[in-house]
C-alpha atoms as a PDB file:
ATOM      1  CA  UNK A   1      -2.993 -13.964 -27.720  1.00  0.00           C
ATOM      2  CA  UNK A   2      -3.176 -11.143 -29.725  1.00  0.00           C
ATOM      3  CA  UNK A   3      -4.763  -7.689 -28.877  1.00  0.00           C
ATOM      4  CA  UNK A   4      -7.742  -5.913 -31.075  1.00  0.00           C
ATOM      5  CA  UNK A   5      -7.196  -2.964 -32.058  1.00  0.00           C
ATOM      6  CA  UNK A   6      -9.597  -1.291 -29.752  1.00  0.00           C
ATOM      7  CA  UNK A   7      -7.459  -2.828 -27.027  1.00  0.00           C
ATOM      8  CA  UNK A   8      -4.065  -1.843 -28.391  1.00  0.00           C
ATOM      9  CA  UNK A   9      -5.193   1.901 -28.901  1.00  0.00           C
ATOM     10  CA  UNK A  10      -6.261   2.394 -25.217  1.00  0.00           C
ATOM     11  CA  UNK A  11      -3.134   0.721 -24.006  1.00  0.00           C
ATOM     12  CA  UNK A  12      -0.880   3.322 -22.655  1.00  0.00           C
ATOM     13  CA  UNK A  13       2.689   3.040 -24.250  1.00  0.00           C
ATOM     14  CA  UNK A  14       5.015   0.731 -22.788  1.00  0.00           C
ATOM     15  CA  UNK A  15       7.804   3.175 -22.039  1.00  0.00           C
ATOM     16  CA  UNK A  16       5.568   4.746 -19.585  1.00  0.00           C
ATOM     17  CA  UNK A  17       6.532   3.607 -15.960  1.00  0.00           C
ATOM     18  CA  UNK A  18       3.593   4.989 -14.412  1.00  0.00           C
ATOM     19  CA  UNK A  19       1.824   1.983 -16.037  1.00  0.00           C
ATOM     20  CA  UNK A  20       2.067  -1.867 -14.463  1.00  0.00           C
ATOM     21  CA  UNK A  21       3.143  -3.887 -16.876  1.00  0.00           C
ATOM     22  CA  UNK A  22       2.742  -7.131 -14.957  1.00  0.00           C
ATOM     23  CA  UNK A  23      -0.600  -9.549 -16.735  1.00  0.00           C
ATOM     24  CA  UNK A  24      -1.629  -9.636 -13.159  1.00  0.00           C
ATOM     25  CA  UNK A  25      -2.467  -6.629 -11.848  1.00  0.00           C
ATOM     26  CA  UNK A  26      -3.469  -7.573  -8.692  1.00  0.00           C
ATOM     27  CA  UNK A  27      -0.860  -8.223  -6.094  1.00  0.00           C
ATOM     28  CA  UNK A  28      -0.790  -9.697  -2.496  1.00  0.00           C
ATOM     29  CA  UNK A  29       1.325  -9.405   0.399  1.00  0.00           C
ATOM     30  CA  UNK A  30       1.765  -9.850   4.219  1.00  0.00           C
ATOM     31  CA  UNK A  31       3.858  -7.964   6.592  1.00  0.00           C
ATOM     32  CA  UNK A  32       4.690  -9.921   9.875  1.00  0.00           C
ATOM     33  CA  UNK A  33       4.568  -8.643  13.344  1.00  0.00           C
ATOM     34  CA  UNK A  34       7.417  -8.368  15.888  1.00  0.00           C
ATOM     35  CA  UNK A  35       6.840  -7.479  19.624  1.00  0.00           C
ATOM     36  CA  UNK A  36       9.652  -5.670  21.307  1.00  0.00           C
ATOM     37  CA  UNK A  37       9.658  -6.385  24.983  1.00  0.00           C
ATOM     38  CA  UNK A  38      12.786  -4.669  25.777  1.00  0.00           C
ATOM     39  CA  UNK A  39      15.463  -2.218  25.041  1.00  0.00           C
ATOM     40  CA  UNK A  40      13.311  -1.081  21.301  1.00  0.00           C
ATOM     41  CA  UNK A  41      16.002   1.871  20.535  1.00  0.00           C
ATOM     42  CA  UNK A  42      19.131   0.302  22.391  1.00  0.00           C
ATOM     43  CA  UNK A  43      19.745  -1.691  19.315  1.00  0.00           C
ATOM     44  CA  UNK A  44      20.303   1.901  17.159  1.00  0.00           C
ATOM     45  CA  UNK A  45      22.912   2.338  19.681  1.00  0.00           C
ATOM     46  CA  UNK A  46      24.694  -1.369  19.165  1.00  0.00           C
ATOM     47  CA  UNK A  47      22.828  -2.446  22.813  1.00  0.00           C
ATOM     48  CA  UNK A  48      20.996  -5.489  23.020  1.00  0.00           C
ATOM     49  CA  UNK A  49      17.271  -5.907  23.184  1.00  0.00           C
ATOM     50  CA  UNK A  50      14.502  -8.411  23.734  1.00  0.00           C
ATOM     51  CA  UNK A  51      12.257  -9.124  20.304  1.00  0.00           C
ATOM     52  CA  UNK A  52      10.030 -12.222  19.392  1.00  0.00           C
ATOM     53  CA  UNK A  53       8.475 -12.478  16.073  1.00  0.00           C
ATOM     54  CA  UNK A  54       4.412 -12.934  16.030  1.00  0.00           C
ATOM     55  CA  UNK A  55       2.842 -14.963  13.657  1.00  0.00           C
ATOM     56  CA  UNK A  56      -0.232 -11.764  13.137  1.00  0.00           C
ATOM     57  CA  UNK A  57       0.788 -10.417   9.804  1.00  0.00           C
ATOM     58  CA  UNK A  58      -1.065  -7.053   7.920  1.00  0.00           C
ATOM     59  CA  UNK A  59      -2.052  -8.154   3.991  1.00  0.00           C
ATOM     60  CA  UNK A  60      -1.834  -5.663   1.244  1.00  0.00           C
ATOM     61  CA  UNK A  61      -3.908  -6.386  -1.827  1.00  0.00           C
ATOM     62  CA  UNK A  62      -2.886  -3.663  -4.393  1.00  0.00           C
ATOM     63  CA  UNK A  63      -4.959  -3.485  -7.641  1.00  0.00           C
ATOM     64  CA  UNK A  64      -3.830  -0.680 -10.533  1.00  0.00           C
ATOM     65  CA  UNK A  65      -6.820  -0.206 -12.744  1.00  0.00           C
ATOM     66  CA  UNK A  66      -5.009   1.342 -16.240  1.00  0.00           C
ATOM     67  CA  UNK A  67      -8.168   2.829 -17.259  1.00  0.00           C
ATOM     68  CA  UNK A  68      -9.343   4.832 -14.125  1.00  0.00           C
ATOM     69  CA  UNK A  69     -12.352   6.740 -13.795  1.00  0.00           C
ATOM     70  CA  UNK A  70     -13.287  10.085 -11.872  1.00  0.00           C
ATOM     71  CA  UNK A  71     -14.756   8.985  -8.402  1.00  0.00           C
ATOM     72  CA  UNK A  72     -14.881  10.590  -4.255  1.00  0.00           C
ATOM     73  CA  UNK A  73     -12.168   9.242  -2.915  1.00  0.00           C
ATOM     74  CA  UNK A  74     -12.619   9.499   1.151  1.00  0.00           C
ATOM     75  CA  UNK A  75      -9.485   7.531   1.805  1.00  0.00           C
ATOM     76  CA  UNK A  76      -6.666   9.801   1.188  1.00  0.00           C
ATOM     77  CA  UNK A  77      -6.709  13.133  -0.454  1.00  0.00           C
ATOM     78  CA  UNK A  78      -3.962  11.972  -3.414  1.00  0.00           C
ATOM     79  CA  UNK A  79      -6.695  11.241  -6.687  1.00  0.00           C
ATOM     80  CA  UNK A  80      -6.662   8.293  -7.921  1.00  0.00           C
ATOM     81  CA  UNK A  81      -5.466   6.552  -4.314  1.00  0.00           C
ATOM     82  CA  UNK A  82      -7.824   4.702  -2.521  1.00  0.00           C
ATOM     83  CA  UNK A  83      -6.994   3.149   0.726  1.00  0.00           C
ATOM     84  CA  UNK A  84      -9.775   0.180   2.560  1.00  0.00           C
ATOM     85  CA  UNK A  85      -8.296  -0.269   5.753  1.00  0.00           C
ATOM     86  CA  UNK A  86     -10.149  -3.320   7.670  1.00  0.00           C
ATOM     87  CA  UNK A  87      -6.904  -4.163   9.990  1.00  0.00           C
ATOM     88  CA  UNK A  88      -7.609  -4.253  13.652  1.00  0.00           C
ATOM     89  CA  UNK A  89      -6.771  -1.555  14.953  1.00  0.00           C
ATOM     90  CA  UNK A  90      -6.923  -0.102  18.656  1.00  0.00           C
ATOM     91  CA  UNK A  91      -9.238   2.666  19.074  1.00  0.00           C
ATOM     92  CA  UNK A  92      -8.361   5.611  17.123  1.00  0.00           C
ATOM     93  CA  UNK A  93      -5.348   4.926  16.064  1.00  0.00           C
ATOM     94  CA  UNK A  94      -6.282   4.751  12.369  1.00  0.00           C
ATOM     95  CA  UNK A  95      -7.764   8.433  12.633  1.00  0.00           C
ATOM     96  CA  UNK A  96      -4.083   9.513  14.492  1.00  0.00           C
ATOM     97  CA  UNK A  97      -1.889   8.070  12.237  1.00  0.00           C
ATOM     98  CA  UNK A  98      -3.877   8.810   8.714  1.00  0.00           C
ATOM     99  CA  UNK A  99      -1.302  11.293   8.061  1.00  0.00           C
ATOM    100  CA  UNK A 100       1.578   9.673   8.757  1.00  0.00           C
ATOM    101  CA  UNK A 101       0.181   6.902   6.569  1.00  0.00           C
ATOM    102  CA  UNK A 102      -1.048   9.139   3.871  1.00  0.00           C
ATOM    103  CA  UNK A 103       2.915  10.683   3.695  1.00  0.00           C
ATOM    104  CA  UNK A 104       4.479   7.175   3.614  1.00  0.00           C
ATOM    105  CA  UNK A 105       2.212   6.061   0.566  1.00  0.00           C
ATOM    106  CA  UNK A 106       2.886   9.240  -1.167  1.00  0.00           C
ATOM    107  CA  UNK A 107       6.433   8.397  -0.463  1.00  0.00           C
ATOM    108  CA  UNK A 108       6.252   4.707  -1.719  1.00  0.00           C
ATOM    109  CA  UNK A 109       4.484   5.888  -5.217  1.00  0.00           C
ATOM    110  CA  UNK A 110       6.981   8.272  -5.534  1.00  0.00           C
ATOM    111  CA  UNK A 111       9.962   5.614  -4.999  1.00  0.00           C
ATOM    112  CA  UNK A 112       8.142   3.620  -7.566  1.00  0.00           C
ATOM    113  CA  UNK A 113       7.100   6.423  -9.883  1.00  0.00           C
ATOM    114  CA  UNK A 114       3.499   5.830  -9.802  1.00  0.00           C
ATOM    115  CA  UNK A 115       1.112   8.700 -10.467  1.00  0.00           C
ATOM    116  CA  UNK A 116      -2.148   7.961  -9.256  1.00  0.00           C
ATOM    117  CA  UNK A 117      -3.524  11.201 -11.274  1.00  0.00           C
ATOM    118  CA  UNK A 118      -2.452   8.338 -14.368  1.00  0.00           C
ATOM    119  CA  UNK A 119      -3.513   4.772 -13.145  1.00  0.00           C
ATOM    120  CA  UNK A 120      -6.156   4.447 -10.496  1.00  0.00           C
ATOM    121  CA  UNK A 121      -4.307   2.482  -7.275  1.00  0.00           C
ATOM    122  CA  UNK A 122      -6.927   0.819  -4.526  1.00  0.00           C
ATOM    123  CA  UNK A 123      -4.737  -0.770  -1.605  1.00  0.00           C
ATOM    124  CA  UNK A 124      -6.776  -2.800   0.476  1.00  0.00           C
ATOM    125  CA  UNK A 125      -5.040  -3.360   4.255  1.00  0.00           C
ATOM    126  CA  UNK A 126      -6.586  -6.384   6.224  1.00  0.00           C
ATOM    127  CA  UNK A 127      -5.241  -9.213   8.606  1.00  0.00           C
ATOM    128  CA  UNK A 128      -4.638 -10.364  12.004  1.00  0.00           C
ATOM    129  CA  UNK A 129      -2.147  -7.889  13.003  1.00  0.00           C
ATOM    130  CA  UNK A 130      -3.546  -5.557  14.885  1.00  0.00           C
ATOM    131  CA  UNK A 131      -2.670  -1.868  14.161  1.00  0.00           C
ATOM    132  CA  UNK A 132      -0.874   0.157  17.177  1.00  0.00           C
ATOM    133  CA  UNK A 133       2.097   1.562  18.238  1.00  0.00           C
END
């Protein structure tokens, strides 16, 4: 399948790694849980410890839109980043940890080099798992 040439001209070069190259650009995954019923840190210090594996898992759907467009984004404060969180979650933990989380995706699109100021990036968080510390 060939591309017009409206198509080719608003495709950003491919040498730009900002840019998912991927036909799909829509991708899935699931995180399992784990419940730690004793010794949680002794294993950092070669100890033993009591951990089960829970078949709850979080899904990620993240969708890069190549052509983004100026909106509010509520979720986060990076542009371009939005973040729909419909986990389970205990109450207020989402609110205490937005930071945290907002730091660790800033950290991830910098390990990938995506700049959400270039390609528009909605992560969508859902599941059984529910979210708490």
């Amino acid at each position: 399948m060939t591309d017009t040439k409206e198509e080719a001209a608003a495709a950003p070069p491919p040498s730009d790694p900002t840019i998912v190259t991927h036909p799909d650009p829509t991708n899935d995954c699931r995180g399992y849980g784990k419940l730690i019923l004793f010794g949680e840190h002794f294993v950092v210090y070669n100890a033993p410890a009591l951990v089960a594996a829970v078949s709850s898992a979080t899904t990620c759907t993240a969708t890069v839109d190549r052509h983004p467009t100026t909106g509010t984004n509520t979720a986060t404060t990076l542009p371009g980043l939005t973040v729909q969180d419909d986990r389970p979650s205990i109450p207020g933990y989402k609110t205490e940890k937005a930071e945290e989380a907002e730091v660790a995706l800033n950290l991830v699109l910098q390990h990938f080099d995506l700049d959400p100021t270039r390609v528009a990036i909605h992560l969508h968080f859902g599941g059984t798992l529910c979210a708490v510390s």
